[in-house]
PDB file of N, CA and C in Angstrom:
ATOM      1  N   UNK A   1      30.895 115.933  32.019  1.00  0.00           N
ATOM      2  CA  UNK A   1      30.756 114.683  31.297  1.00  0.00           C
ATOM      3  C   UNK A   1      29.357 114.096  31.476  1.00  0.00           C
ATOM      4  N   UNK A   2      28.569 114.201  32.573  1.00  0.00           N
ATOM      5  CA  UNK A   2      27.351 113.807  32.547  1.00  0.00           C
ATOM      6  C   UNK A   2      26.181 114.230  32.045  1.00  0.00           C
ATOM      7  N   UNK A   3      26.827 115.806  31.691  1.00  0.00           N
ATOM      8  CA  UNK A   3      25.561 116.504  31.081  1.00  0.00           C
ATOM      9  C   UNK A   3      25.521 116.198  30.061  1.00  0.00           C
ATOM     10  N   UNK A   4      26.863 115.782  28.958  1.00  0.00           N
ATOM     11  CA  UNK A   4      27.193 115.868  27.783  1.00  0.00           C
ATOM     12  C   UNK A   4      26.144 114.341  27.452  1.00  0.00           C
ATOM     13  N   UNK A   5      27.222 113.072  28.125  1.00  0.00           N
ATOM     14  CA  UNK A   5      26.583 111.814  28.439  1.00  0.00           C
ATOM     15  C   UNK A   5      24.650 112.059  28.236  1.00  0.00           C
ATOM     16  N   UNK A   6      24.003 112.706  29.411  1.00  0.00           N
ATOM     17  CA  UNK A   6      22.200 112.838  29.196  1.00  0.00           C
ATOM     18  C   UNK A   6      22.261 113.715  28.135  1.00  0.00           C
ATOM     19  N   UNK A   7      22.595 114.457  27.245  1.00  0.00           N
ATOM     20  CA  UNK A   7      22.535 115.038  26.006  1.00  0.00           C
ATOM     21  C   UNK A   7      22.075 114.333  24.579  1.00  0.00           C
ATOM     22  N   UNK A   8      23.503 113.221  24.988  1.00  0.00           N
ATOM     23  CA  UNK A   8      23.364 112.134  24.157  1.00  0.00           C
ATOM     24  C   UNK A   8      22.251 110.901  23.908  1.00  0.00           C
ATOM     25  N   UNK A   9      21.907 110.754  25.097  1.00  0.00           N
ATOM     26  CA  UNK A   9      21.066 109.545  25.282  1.00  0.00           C
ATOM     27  C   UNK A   9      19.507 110.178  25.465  1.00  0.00           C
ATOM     28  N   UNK A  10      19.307 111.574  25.362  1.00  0.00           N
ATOM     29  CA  UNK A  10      18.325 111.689  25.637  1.00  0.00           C
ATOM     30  C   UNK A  10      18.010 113.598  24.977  1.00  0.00           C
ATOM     31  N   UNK A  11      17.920 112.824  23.276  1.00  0.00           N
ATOM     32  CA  UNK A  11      17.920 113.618  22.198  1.00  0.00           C
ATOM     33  C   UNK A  11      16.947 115.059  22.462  1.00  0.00           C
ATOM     34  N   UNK A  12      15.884 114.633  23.323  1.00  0.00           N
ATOM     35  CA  UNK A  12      14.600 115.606  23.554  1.00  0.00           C
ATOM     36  C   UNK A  12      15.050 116.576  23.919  1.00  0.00           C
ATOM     37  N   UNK A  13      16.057 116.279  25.546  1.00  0.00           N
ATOM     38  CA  UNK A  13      16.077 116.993  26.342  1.00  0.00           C
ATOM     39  C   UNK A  13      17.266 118.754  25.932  1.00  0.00           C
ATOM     40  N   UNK A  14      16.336 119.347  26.990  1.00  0.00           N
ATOM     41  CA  UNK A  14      17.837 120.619  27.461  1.00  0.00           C
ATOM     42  C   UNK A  14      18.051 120.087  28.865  1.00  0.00           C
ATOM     43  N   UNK A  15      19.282 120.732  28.450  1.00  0.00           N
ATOM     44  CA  UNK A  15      20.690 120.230  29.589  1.00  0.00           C
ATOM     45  C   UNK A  15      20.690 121.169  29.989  1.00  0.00           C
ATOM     46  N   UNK A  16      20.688 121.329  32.014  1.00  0.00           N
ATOM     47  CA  UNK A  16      21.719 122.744  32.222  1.00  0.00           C
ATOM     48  C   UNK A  16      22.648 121.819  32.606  1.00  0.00           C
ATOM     49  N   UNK A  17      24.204 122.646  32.774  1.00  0.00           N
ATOM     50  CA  UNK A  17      25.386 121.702  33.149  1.00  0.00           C
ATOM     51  C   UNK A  17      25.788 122.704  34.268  1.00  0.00           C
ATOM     52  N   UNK A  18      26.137 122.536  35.239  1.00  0.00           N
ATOM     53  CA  UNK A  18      26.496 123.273  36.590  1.00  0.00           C
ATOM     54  C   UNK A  18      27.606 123.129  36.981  1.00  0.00           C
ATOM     55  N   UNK A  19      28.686 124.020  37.541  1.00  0.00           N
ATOM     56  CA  UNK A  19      30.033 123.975  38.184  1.00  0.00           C
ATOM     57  C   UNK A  19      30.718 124.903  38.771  1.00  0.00           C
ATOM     58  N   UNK A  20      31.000 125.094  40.016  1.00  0.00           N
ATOM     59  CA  UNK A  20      31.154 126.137  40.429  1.00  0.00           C
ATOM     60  C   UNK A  20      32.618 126.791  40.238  1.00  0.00           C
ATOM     61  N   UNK A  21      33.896 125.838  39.339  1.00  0.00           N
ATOM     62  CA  UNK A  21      34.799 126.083  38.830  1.00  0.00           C
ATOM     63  C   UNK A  21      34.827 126.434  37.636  1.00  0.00           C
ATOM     64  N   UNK A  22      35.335 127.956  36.945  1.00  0.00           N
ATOM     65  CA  UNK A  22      34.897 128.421  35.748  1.00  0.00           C
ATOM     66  C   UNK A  22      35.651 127.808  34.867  1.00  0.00           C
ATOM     67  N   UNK A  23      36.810 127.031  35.213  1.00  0.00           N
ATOM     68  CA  UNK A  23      37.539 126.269  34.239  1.00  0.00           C
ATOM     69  C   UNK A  23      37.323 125.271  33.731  1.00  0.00           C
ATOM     70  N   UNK A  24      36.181 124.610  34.708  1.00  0.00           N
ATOM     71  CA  UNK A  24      35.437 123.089  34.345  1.00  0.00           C
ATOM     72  C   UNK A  24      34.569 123.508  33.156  1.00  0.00           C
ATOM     73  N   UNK A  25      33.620 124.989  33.920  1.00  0.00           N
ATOM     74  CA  UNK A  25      32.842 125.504  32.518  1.00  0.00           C
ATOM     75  C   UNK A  25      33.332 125.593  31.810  1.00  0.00           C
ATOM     76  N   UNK A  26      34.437 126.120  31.348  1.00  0.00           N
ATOM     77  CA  UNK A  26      35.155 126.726  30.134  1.00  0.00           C
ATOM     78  C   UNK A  26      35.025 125.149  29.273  1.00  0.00           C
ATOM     79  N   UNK A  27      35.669 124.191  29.662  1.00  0.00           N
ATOM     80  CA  UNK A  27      35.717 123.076  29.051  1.00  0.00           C
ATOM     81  C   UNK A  27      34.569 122.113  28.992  1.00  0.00           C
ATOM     82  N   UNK A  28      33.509 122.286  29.501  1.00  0.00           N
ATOM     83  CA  UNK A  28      32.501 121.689  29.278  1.00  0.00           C
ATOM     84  C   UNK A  28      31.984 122.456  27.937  1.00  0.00           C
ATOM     85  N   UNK A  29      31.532 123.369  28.217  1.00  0.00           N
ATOM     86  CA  UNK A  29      30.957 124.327  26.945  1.00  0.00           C
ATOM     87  C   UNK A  29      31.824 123.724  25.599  1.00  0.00           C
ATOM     88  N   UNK A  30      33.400 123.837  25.467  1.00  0.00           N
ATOM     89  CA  UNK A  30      34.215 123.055  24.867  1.00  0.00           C
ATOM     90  C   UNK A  30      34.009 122.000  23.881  1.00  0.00           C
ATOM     91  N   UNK A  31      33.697 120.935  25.264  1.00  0.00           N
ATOM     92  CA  UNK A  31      33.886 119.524  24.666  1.00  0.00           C
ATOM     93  C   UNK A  31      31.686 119.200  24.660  1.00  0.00           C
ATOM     94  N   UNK A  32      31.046 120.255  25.010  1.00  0.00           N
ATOM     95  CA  UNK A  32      29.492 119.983  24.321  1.00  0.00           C
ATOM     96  C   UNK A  32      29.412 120.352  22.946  1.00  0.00           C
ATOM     97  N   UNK A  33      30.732 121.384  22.540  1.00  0.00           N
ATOM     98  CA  UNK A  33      30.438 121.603  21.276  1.00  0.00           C
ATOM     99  C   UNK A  33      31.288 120.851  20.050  1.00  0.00           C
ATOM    100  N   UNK A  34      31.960 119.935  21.009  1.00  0.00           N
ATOM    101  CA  UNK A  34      32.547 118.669  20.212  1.00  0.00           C
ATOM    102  C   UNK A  34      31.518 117.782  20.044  1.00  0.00           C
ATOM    103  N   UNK A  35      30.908 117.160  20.895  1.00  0.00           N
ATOM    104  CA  UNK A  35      30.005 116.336  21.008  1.00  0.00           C
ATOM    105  C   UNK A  35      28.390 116.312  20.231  1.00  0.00           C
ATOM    106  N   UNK A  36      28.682 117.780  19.721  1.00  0.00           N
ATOM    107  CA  UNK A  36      27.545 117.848  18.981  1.00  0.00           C
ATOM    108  C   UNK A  36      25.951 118.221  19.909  1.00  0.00           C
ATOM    109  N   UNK A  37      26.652 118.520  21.273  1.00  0.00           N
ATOM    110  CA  UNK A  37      25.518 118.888  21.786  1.00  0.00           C
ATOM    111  C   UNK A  37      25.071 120.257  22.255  1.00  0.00           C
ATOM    112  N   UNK A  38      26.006 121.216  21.993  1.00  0.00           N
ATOM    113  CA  UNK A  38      26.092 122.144  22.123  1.00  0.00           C
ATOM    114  C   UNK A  38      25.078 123.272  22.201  1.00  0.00           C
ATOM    115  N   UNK A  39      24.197 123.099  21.392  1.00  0.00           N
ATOM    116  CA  UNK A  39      22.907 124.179  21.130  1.00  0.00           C
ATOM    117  C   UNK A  39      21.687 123.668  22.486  1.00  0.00           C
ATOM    118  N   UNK A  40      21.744 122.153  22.313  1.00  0.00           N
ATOM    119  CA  UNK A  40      20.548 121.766  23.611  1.00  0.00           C
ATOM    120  C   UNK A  40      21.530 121.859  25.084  1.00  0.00           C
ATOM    121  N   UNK A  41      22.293 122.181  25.398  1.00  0.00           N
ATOM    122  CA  UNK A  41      23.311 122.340  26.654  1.00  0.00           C
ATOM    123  C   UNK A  41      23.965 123.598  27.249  1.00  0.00           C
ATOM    124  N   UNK A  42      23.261 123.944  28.262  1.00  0.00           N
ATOM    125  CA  UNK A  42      23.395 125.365  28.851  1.00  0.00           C
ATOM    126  C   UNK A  42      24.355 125.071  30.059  1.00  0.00           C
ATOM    127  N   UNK A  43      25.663 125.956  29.910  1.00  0.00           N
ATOM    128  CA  UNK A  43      26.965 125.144  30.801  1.00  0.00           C
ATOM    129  C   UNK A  43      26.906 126.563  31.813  1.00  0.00           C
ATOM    130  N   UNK A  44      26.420 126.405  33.092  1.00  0.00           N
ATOM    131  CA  UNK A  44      26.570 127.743  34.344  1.00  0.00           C
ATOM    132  C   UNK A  44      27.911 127.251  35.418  1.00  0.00           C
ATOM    133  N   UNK A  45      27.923 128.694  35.739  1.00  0.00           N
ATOM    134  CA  UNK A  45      29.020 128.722  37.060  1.00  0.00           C
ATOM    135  C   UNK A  45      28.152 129.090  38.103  1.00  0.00           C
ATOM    136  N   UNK A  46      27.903 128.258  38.992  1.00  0.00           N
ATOM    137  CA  UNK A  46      27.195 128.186  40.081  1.00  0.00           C
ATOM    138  C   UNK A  46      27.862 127.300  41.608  1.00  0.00           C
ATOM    139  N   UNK A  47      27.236 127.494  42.209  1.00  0.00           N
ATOM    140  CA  UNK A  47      27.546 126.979  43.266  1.00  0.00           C
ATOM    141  C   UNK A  47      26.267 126.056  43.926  1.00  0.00           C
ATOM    142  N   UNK A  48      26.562 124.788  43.688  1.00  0.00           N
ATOM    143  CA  UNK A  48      24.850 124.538  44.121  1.00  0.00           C
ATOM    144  C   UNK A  48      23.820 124.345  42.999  1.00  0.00           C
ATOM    145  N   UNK A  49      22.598 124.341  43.790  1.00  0.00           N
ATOM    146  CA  UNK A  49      21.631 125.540  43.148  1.00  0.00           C
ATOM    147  C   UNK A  49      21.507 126.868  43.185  1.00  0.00           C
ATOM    148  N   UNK A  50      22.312 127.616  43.479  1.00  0.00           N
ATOM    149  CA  UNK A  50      22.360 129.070  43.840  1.00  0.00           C
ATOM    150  C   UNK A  50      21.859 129.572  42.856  1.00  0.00           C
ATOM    151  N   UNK A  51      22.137 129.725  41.579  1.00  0.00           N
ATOM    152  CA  UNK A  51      21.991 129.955  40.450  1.00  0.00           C
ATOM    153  C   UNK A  51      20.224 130.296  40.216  1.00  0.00           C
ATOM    154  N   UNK A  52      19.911 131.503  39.501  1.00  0.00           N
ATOM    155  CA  UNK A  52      17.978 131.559  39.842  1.00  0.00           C
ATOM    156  C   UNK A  52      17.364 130.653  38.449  1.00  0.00           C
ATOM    157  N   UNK A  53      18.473 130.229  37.624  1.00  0.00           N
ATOM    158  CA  UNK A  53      17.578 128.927  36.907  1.00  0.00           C
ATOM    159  C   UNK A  53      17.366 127.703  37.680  1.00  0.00           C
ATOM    160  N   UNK A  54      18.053 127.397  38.959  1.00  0.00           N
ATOM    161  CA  UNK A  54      17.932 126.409  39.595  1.00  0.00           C
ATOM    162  C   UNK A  54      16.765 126.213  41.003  1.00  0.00           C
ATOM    163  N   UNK A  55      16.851 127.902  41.126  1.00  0.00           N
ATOM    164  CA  UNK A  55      16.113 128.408  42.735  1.00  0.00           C
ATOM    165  C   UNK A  55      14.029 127.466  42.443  1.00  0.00           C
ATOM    166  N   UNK A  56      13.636 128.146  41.488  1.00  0.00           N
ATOM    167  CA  UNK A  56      12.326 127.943  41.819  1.00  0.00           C
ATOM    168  C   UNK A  56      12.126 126.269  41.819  1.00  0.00           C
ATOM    169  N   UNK A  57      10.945 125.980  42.955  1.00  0.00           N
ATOM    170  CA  UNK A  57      10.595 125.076  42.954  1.00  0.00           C
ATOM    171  C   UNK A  57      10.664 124.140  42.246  1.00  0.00           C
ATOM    172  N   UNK A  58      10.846 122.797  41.849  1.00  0.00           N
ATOM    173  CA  UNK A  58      10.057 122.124  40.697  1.00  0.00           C
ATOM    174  C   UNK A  58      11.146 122.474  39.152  1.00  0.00           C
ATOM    175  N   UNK A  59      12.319 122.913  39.139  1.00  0.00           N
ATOM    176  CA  UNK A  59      12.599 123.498  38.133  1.00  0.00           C
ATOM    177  C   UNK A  59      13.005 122.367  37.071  1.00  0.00           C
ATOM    178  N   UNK A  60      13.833 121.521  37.791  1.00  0.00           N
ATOM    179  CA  UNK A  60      14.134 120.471  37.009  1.00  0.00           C
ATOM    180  C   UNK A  60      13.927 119.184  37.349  1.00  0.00           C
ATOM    181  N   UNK A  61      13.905 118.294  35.664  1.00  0.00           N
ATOM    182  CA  UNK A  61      13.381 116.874  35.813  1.00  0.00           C
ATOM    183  C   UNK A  61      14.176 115.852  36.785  1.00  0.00           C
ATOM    184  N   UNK A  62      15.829 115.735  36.434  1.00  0.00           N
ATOM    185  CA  UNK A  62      16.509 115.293  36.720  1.00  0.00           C
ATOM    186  C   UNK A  62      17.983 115.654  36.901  1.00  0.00           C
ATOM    187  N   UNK A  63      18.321 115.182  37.961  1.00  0.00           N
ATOM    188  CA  UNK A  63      19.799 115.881  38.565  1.00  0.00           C
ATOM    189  C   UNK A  63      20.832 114.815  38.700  1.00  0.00           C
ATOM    190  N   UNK A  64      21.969 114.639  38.097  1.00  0.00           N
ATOM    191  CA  UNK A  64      23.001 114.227  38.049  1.00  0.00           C
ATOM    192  C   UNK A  64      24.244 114.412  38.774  1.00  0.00           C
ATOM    193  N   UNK A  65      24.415 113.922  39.646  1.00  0.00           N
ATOM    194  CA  UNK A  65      25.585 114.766  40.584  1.00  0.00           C
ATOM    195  C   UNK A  65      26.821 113.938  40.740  1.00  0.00           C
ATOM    196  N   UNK A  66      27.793 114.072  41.108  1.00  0.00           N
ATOM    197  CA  UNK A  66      29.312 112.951  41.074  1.00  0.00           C
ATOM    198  C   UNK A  66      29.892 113.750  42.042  1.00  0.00           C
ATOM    199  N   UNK A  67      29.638 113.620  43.462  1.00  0.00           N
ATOM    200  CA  UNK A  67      29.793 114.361  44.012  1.00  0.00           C
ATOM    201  C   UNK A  67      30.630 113.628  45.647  1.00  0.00           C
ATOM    202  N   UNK A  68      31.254 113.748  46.590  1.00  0.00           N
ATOM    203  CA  UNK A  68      31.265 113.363  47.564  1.00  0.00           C
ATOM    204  C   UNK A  68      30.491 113.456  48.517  1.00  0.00           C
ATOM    205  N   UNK A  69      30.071 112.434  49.498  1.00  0.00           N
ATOM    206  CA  UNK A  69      29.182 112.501  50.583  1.00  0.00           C
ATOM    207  C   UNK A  69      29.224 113.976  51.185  1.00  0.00           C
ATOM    208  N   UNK A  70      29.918 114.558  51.685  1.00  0.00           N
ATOM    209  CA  UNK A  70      29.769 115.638  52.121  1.00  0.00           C
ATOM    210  C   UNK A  70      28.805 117.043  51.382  1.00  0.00           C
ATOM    211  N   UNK A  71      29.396 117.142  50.261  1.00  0.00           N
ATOM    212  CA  UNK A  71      28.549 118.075  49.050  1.00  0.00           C
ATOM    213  C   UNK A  71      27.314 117.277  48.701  1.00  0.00           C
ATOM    214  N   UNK A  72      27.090 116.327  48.694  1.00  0.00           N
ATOM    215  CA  UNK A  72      25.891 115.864  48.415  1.00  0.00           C
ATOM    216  C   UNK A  72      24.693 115.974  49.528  1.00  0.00           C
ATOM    217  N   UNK A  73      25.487 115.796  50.752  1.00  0.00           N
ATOM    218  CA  UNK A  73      24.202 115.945  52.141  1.00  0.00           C
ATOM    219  C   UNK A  73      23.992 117.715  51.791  1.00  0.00           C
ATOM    220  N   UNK A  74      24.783 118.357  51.917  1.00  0.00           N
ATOM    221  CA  UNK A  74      24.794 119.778  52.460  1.00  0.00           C
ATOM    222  C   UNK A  74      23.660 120.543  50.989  1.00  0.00           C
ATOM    223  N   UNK A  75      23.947 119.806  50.140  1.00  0.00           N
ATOM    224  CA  UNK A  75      23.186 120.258  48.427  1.00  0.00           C
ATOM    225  C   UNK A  75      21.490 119.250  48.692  1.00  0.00           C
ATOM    226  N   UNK A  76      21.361 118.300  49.385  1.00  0.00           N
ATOM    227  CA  UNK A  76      20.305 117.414  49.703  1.00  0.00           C
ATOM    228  C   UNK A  76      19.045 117.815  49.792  1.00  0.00           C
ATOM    229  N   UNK A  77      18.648 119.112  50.455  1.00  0.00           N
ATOM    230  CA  UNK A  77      17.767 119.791  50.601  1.00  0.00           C
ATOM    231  C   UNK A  77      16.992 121.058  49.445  1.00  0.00           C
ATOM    232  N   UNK A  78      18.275 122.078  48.873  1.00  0.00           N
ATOM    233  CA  UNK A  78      18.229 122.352  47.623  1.00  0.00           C
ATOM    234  C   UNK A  78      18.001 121.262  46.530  1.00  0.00           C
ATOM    235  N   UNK A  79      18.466 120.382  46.401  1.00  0.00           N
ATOM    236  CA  UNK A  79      18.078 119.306  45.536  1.00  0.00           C
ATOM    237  C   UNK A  79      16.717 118.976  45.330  1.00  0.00           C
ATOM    238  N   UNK A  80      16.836 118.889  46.484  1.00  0.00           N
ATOM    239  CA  UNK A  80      15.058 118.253  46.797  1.00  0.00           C
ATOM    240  C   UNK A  80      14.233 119.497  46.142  1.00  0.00           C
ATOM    241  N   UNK A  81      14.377 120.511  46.392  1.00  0.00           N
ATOM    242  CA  UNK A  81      13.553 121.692  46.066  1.00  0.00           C
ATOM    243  C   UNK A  81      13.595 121.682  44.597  1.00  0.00           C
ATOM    244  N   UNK A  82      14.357 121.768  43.774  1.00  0.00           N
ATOM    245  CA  UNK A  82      14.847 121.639  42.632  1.00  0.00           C
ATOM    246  C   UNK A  82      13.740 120.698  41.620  1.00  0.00           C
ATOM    247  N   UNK A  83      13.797 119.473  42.253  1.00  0.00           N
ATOM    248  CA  UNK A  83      13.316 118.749  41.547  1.00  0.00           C
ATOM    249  C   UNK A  83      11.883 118.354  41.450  1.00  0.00           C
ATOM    250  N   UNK A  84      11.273 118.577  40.180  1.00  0.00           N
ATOM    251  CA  UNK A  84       9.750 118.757  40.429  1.00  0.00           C
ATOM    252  C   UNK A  84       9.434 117.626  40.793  1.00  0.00           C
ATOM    253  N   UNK A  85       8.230 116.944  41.636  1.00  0.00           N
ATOM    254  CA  UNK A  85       7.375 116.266  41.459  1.00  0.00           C
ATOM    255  C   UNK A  85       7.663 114.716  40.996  1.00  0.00           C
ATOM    256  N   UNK A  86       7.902 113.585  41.403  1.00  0.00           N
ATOM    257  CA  UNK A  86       8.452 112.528  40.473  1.00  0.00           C
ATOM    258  C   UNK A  86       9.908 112.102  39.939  1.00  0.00           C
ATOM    259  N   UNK A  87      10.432 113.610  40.075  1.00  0.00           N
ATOM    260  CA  UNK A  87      11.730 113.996  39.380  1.00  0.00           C
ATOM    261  C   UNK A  87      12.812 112.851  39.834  1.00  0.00           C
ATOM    262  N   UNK A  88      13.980 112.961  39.250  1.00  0.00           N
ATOM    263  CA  UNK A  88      14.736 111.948  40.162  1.00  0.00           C
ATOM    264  C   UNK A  88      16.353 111.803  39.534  1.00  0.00           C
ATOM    265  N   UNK A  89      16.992 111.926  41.287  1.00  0.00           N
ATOM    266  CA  UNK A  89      18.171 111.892  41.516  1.00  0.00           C
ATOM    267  C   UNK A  89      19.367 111.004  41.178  1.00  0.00           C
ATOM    268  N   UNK A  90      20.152 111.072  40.555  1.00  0.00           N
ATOM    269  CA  UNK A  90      20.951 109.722  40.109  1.00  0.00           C
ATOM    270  C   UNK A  90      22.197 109.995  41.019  1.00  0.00           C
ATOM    271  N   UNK A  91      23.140 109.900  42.023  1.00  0.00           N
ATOM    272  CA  UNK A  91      23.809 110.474  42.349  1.00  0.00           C
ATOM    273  C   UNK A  91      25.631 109.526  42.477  1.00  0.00           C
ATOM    274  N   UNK A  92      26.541 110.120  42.099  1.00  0.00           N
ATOM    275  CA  UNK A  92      27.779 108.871  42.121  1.00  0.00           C
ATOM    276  C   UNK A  92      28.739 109.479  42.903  1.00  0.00           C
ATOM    277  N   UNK A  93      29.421 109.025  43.602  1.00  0.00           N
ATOM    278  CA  UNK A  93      30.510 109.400  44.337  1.00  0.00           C
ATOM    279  C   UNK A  93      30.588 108.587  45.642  1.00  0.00           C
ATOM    280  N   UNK A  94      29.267 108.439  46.024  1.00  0.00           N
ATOM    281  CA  UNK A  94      29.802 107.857  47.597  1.00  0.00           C
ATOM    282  C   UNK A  94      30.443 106.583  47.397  1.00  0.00           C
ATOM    283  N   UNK A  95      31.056 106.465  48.301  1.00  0.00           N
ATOM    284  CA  UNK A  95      32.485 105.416  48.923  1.00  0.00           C
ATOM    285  C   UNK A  95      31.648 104.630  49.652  1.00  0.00           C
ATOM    286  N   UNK A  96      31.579 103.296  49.501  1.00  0.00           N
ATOM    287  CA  UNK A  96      30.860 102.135  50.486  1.00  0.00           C
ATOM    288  C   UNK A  96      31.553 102.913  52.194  1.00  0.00           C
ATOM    289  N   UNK A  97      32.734 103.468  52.333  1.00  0.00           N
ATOM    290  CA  UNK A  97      32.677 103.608  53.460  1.00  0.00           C
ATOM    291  C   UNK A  97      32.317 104.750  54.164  1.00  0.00           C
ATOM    292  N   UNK A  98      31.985 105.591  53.271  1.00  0.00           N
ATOM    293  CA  UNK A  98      31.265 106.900  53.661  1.00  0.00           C
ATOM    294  C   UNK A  98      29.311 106.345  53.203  1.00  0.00           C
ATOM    295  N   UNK A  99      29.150 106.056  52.878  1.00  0.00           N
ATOM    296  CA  UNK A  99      27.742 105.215  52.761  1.00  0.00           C
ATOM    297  C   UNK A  99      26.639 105.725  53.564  1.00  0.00           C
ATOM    298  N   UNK A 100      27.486 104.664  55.097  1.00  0.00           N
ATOM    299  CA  UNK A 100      26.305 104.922  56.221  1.00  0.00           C
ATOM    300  C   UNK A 100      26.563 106.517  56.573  1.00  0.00           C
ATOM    301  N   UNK A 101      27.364 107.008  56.416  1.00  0.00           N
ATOM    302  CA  UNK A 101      26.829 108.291  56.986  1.00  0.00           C
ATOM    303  C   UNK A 101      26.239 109.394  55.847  1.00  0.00           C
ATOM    304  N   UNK A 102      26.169 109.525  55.062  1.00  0.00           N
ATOM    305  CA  UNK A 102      24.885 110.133  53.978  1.00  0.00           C
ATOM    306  C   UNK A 102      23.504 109.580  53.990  1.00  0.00           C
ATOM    307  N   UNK A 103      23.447 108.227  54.302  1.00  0.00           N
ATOM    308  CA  UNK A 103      22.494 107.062  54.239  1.00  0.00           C
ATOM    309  C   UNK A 103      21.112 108.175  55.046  1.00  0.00           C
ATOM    310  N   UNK A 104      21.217 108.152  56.183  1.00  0.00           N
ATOM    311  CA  UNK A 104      20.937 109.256  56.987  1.00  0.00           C
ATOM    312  C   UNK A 104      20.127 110.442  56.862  1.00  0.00           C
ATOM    313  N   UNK A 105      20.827 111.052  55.847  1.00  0.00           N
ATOM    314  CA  UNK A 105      20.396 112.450  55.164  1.00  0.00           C
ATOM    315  C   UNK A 105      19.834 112.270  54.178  1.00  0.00           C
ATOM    316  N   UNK A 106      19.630 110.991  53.545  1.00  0.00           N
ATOM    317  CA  UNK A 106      18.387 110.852  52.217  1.00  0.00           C
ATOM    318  C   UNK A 106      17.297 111.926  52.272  1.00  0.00           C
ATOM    319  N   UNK A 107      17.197 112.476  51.462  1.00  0.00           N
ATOM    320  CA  UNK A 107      16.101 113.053  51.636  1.00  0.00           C
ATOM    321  C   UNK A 107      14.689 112.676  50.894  1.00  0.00           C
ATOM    322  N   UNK A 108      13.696 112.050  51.161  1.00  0.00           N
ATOM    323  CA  UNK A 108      12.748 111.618  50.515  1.00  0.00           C
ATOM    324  C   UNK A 108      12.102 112.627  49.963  1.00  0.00           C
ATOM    325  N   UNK A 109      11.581 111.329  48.596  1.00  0.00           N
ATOM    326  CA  UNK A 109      10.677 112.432  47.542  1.00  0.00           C
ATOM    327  C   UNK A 109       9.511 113.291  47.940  1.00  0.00           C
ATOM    328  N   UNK A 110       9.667 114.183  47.197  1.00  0.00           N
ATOM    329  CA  UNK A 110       8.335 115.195  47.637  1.00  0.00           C
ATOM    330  C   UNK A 110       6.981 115.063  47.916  1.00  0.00           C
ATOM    331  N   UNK A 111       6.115 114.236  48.040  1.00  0.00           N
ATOM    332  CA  UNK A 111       4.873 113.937  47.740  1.00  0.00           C
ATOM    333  C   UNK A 111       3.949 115.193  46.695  1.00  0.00           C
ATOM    334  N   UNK A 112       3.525 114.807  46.128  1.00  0.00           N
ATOM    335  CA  UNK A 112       2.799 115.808  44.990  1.00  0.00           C
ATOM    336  C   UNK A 112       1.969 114.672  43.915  1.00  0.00           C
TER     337      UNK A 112
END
């Protein structure tokens, strides 16, 4: 839903959409080609960044994640790598009471 969502609002762009459940893919691919976004939206089964469109440095602008504190610290570092220069993280899931403990593991921007 978020890839579909930055698809929409942000006509320029290509989308990759990431999930390491092939059934989420199955239905993302789905409902991007309901949405009319289908051709700018590349839907992978990955884990992570594992994936080698995700590996090199700098690869992408911006990362969208809905994720729980836990997957988000442990992905924090790949993330960081991921994102070129400026790039920047929007991230939803944490729980005010899981908070302080991700708080912690921020990982600051790259300098470049």
């Amino acid at each position: 839903m978020l890839a579909i969502a930055a698809a929409r609002v942000l006509p320029g762009a290509r989308v990759l959409a990431v999930d390491n459940d092939p059934l989420a893919t199955a239905i993302a691919r789905a409902n991007a080609r309901l949405n009319s976004v289908g051709p700018r939206m590349r839907v992978i089964d990955a884990a992570g960044f594992a994936h080698p469109r995700l590996r090199p440095a700098g690869a992408v602008d911006l990362v969208l994640a809905n994720l729980l504190p836990g997957p988000l610290i442990e992905l924090a570092p790949a993330m960081r790598r991921a994102l070129r220069p400026g790039g920047v993280a929007v991230l939803s899931g944490l729980l005010d009471t899981r908070h302080a403990r991700s708080a912690p593991t921020t990982v600051p921007p790259a300098s470049g």
